[in-house]
N, C-alpha and C. Protein backbone atom coordinates (compact mmCIF):
# COMPACT_ATOMS: atom_id res chain seq x y z
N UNK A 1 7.14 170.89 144.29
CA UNK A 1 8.11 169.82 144.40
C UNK A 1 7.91 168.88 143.23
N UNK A 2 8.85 168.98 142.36
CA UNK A 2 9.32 167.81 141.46
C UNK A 2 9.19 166.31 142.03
N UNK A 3 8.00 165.67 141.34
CA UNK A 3 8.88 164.05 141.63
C UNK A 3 9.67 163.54 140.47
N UNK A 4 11.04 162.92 140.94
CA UNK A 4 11.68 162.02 140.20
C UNK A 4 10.92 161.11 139.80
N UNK A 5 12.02 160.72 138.55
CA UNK A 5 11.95 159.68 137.69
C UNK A 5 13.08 158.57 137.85
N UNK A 6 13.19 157.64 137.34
CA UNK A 6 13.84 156.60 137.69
C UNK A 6 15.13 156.82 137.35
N UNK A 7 15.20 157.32 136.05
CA UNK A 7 16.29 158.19 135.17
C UNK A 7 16.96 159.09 135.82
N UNK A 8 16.62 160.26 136.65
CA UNK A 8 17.03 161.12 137.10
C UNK A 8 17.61 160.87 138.05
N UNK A 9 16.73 159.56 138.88
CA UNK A 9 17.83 158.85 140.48
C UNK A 9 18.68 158.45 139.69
N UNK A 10 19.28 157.88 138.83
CA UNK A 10 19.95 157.13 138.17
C UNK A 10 21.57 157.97 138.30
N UNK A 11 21.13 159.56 138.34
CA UNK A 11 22.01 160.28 137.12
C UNK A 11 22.20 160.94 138.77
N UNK A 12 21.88 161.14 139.70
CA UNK A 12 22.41 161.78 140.80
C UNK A 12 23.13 160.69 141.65
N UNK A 13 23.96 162.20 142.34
CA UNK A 13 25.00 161.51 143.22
C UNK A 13 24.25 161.18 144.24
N UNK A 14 25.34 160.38 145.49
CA UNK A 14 24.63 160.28 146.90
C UNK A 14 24.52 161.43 147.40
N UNK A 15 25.29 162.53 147.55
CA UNK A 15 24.99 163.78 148.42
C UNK A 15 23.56 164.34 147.24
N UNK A 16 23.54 164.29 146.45
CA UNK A 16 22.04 164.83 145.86
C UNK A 16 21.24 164.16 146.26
N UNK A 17 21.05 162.79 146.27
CA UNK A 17 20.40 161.96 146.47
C UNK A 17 19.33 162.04 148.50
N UNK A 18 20.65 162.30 148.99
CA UNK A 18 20.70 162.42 150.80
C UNK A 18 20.26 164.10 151.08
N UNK A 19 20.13 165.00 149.76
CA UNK A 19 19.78 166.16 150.34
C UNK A 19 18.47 166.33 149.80
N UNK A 20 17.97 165.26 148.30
CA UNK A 20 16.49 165.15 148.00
C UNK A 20 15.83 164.75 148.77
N UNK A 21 16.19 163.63 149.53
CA UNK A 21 15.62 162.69 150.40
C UNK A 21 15.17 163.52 151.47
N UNK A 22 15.72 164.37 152.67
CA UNK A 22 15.81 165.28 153.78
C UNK A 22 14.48 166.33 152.83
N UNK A 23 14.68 166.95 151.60
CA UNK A 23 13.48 167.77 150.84
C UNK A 23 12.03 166.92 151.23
N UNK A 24 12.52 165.85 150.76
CA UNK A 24 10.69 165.14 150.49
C UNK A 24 10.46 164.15 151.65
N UNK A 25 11.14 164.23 153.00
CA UNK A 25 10.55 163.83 154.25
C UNK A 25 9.89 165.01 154.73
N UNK A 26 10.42 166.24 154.89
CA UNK A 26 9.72 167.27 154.95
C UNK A 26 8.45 167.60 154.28
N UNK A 27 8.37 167.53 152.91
CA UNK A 27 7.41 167.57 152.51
C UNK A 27 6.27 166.23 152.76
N UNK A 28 6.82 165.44 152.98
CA UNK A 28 5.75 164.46 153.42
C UNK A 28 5.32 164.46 154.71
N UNK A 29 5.99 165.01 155.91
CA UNK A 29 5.68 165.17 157.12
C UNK A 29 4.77 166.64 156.74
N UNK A 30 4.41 167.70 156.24
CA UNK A 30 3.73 168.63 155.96
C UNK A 30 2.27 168.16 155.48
N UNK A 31 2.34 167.05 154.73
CA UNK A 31 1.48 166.98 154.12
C UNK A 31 0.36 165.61 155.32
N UNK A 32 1.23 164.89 155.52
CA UNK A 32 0.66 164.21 156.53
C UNK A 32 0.08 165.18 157.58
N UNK A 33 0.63 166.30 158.13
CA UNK A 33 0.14 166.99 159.24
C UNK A 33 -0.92 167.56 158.77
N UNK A 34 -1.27 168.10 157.36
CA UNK A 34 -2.51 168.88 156.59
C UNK A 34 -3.95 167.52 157.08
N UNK A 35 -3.26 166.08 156.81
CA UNK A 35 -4.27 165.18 156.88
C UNK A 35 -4.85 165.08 158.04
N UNK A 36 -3.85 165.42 158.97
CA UNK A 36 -4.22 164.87 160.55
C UNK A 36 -5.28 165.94 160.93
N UNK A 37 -4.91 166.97 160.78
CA UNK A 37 -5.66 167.92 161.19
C UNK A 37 -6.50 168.19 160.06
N UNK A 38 -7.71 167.21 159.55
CA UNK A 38 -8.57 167.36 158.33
C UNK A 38 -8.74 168.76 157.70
N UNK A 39 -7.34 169.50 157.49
CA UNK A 39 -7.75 170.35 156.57
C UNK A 39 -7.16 169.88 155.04
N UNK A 40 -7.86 170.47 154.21
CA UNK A 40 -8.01 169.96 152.93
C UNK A 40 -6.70 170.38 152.02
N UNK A 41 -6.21 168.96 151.86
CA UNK A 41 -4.70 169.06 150.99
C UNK A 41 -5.25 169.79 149.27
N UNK A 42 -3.85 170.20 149.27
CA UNK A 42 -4.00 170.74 147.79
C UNK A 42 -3.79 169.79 146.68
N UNK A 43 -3.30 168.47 146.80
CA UNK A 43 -2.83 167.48 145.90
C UNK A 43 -2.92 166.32 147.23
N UNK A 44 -4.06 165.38 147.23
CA UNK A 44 -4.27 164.58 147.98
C UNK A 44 -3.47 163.40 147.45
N UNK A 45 -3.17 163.10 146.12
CA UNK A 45 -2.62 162.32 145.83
C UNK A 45 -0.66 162.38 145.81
N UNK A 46 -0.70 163.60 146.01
CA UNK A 46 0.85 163.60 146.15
C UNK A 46 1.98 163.01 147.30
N UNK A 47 1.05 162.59 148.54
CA UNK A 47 1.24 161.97 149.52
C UNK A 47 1.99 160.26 149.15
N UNK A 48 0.87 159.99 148.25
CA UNK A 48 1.97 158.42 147.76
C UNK A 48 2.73 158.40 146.69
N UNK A 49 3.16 159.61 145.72
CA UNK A 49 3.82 159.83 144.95
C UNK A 49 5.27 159.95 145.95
N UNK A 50 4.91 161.09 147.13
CA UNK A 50 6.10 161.16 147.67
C UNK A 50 6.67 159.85 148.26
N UNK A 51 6.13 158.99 149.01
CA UNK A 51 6.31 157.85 149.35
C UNK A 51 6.70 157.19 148.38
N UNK A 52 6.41 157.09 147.15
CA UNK A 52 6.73 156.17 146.44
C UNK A 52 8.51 156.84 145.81
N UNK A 53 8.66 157.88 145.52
CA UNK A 53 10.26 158.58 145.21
C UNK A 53 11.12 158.23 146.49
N UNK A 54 10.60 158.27 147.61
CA UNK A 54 10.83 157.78 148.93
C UNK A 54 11.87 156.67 148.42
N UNK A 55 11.18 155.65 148.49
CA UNK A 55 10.85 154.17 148.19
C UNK A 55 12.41 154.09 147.31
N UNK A 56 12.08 154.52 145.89
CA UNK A 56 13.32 154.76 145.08
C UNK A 56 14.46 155.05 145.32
N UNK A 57 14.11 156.20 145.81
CA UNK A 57 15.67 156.95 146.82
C UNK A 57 16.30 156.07 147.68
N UNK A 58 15.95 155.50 148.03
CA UNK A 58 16.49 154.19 149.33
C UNK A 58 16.95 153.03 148.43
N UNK A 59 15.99 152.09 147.58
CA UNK A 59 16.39 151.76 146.45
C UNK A 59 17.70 151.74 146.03
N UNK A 60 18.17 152.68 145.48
CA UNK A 60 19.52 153.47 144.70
C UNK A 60 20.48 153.20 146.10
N UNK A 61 19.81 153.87 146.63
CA UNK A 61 21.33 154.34 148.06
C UNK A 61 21.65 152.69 148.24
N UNK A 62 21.06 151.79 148.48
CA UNK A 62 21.35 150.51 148.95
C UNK A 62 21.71 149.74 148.14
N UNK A 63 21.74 150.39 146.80
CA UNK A 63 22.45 148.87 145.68
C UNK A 63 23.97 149.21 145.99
């Protein structure tokens, strides 16, 4: 999974935007479940990267 750039939210529509978003809740609910159940993530840090594109994505949709 690609994280965006600020640029790239910039340059997508809302339906791209609303079908990235649905991508990387999934992937963040996956990765949260790897934590819960202490088995060992492959990219421990990708958890607040996703949160943080999160963050952006909502950002955009609400201006």
């Amino acid at each position: 999974m690609v994280i965006l750039r600020n640029k790239d939210i910039k340059n997508m529509s809302k339906e791209e935007l609303d079908k990235k978003l649905k991508e990387l809740n999934l992937e963040l609910m996956k990765m949260s479940a790897q934590r819960a159940t202490h088995t060992t993530p492959t990219n421990p840090g990708k958890i607040k990267e996703i949160k943080k594109t999160i963050a952006k994505i909502f950002t955009k949709l609400n201006k």
